[in-house]
Structures are given as structure tokens and as C-alpha cells.
C-alpha atoms as a PDB file:
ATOM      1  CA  UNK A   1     144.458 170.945  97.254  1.00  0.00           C
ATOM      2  CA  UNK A   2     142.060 168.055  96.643  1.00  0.00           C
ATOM      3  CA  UNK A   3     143.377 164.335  95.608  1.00  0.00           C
ATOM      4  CA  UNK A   4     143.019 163.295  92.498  1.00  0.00           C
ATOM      5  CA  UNK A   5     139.213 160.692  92.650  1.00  0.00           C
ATOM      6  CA  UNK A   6     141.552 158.061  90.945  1.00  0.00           C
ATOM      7  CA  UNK A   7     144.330 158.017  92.908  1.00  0.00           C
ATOM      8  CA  UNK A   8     141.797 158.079  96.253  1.00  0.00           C
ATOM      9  CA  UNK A   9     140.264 154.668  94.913  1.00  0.00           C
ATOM     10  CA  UNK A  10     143.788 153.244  93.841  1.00  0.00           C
ATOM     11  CA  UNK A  11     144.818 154.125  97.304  1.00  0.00           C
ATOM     12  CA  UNK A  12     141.698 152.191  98.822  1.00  0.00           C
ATOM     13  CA  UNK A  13     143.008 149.328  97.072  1.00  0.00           C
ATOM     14  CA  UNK A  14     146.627 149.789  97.600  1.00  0.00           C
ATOM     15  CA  UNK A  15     146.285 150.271 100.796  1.00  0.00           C
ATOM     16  CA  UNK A  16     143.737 146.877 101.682  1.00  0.00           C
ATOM     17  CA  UNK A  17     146.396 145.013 101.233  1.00  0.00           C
ATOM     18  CA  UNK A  18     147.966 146.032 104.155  1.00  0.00           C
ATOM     19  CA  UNK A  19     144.543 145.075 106.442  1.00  0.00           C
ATOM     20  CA  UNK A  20     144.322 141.672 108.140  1.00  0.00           C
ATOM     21  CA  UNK A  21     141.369 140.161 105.955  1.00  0.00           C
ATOM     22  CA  UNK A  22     140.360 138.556 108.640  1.00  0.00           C
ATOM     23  CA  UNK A  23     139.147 141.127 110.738  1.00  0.00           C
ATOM     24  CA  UNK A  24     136.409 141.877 108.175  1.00  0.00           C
ATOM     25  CA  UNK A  25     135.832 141.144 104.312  1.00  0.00           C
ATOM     26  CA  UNK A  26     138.194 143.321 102.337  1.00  0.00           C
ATOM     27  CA  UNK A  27     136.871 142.226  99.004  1.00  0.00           C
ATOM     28  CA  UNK A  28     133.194 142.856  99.691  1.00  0.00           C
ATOM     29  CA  UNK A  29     134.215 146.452 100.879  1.00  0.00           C
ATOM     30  CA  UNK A  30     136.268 147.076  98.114  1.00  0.00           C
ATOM     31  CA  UNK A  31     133.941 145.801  95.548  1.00  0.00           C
ATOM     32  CA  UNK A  32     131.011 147.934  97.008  1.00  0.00           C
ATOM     33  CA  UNK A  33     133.987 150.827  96.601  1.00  0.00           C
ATOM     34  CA  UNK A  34     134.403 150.290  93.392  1.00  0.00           C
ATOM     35  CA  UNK A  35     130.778 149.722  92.564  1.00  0.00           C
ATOM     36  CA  UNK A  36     129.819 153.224  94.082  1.00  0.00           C
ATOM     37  CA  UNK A  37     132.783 155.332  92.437  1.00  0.00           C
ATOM     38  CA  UNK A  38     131.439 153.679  88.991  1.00  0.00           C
ATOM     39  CA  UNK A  39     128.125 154.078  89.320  1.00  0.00           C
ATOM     40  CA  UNK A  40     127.909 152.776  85.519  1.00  0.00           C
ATOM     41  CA  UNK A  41     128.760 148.908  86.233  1.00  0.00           C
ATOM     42  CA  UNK A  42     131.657 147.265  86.433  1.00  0.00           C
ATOM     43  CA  UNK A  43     132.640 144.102  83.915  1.00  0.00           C
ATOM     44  CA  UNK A  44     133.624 140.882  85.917  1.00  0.00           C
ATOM     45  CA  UNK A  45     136.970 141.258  83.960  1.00  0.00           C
ATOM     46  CA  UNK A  46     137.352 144.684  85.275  1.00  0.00           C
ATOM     47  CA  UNK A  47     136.977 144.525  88.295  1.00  0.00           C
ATOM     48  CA  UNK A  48     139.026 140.782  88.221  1.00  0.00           C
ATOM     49  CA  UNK A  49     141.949 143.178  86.926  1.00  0.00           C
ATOM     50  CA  UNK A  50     141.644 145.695  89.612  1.00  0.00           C
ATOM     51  CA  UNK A  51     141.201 143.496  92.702  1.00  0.00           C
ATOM     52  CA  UNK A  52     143.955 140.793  90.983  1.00  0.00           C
ATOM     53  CA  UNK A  53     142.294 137.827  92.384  1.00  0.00           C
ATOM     54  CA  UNK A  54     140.875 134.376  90.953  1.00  0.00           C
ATOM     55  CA  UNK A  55     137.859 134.587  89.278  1.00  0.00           C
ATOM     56  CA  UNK A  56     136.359 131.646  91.810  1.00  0.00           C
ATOM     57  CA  UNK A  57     137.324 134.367  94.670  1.00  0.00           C
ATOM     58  CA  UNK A  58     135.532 136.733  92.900  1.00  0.00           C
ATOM     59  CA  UNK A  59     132.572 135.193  91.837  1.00  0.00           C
ATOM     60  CA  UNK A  60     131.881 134.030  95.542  1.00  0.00           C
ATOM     61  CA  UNK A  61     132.318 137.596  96.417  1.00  0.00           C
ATOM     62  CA  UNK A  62     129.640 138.659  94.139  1.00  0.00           C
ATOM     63  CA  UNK A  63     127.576 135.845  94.284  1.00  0.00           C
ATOM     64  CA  UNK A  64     127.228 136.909  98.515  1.00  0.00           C
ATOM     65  CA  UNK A  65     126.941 141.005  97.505  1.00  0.00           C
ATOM     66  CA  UNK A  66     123.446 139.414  95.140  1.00  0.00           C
ATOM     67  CA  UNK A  67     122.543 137.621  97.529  1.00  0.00           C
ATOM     68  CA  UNK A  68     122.228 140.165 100.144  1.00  0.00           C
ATOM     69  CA  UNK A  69     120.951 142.593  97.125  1.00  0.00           C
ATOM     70  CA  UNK A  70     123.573 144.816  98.003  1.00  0.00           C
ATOM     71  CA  UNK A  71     124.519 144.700  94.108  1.00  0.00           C
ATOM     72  CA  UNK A  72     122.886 143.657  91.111  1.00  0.00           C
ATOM     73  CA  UNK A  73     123.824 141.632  87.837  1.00  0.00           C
ATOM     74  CA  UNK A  74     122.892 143.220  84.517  1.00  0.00           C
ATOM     75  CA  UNK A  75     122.745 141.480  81.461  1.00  0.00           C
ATOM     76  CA  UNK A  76     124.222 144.333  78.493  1.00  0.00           C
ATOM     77  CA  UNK A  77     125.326 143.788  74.987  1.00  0.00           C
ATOM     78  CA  UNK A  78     128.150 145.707  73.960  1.00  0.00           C
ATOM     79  CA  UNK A  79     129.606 144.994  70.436  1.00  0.00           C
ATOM     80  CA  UNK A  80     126.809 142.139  69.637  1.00  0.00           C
ATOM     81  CA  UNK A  81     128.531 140.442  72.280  1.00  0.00           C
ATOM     82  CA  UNK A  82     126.459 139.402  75.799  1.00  0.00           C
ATOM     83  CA  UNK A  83     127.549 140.176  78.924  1.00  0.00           C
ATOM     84  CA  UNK A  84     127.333 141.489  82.465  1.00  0.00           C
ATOM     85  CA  UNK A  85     127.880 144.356  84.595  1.00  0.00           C
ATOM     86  CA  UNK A  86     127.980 144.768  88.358  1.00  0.00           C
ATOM     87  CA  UNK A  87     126.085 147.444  90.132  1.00  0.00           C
ATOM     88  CA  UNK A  88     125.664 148.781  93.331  1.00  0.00           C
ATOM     89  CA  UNK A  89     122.157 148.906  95.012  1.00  0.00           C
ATOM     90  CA  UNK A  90     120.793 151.592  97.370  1.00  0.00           C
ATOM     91  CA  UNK A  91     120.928 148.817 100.116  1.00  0.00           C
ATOM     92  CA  UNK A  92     124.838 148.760  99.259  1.00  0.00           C
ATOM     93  CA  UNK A  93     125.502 152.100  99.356  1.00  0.00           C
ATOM     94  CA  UNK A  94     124.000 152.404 102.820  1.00  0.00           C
ATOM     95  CA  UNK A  95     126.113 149.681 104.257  1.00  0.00           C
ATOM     96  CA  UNK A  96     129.192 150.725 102.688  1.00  0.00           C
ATOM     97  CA  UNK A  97     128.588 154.042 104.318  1.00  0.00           C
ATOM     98  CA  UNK A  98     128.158 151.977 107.761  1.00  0.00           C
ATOM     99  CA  UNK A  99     131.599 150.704 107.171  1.00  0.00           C
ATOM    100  CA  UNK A 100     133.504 154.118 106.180  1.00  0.00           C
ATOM    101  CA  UNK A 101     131.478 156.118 109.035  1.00  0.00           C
ATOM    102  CA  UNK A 102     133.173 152.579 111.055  1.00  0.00           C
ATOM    103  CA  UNK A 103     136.570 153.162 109.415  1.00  0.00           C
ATOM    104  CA  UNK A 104     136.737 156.705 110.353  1.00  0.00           C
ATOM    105  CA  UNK A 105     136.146 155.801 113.619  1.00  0.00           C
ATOM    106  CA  UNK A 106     139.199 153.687 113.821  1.00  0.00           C
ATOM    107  CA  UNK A 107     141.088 156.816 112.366  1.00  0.00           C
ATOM    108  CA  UNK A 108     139.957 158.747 114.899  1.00  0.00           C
ATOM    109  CA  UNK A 109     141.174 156.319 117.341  1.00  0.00           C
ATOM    110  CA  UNK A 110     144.305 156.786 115.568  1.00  0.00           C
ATOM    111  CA  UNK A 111     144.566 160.339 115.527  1.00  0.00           C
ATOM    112  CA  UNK A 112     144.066 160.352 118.804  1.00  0.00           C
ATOM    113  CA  UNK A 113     147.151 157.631 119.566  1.00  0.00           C
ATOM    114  CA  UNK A 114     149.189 159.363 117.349  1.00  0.00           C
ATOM    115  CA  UNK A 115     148.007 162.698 118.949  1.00  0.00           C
ATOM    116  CA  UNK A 116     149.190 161.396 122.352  1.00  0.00           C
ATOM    117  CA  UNK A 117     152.628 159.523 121.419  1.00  0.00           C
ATOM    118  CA  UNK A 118     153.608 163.654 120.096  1.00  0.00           C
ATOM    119  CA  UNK A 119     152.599 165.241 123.072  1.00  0.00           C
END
């Protein structure tokens, strides 16, 4: 039986916290996550609720993610109010698949361990 799509990206989440961010940028890979399971933008409050981190954090984040045009700021207007969305770019999507072909590598690595401490 397949998971549920929601509880696979709460999971993502849930379980980043549990990753030393210093071995890579958890926020940037969980932003491009998010970004590329909502393919229809993401507010800056929305994703500040998900993620539960300042808004300085997050604004840096982004900020890096434009700069490398792996995500793009949209100007909308939704109830005659102005505002912006986050997207994710094709360049984005193609690194974020670098880094889960990279994390399923380190599962396999894993799977293999855990394969050998049964035998």
C-alpha cells in the first residue's frame, strides 16, 4: 500500500531534524522539497510555518536558492493584497534530484550495514 504524499513530505521534515546540519544544508533541501511537491508556490509565511524557523533564517535561505536561480520570487495579488510566492526552477529540480539520487545512496549503504549486522 502506498504512503499517503502528505505524510511522505511531513516525514522529510520530521525526520531532518534528526540530520547533523552541518554535513550539508537541510533547509535548502527541504525548501527545494517543498517547492517541488507544491509546484503552485509557496507563501514566505507558509513555508516559515512548516520549516518553524526565523524569518532572517529563512530569508537567507531563499535569498541563496535566487541567487543560484534554483527558485524564483513571484510577485501575486491575492485578496487586493500584494505578495509573494516561492517557486522552484527547472535548475532546482535537477539538483534536488542530485541530492535524493545522493541520499539513496547513503540508504543503500545502510541497507547494506543493516543487511550485514542480521546475517
Amino acid at each position: 500500500m502506498e504512503e499517503d504524499p502528505k505524510n511522505i513530505i511531513r516525514n522529510i521534515v520530521e525526520n531532518s531534524k534528526k540530520i547533523n546540519s552541518k554535513v550539508f544544508t537541510l533547509t535548502r533541501c527541504i525548501l527545494l522539497t517543498l517547492m517541488r511537491f507544491n509546484e503552485d508556490g509557496l507563501q514566505f509565511r507558509e513555508l516559515k510555518t512548516m520549516l518553524n524557523i526565523s524569518d532572517g533564517k529563512l530569508k537567507s535561505n531563499l535569498d541563496y536558492l535566487q541567487d543560484l536561480e534554483y527558485i524564483s520570487k513571484i510577485p501575486i495579488k491575492l485578496d487586493q493584497k500584494s505578495m509573494h510566492i516561492y517557486m522552484i526552477e527547472d535548475s532546482g529540480k535537477n539538483e534536488l534530484k542530485k541530492i535524493i539520487k545522493w541520499m539513496g545512496n547513503i540508504k543503500e549503504v545502510e541497507d547494506i550495514y543493516n543487511g550485514l549486522r542480521l546475517s
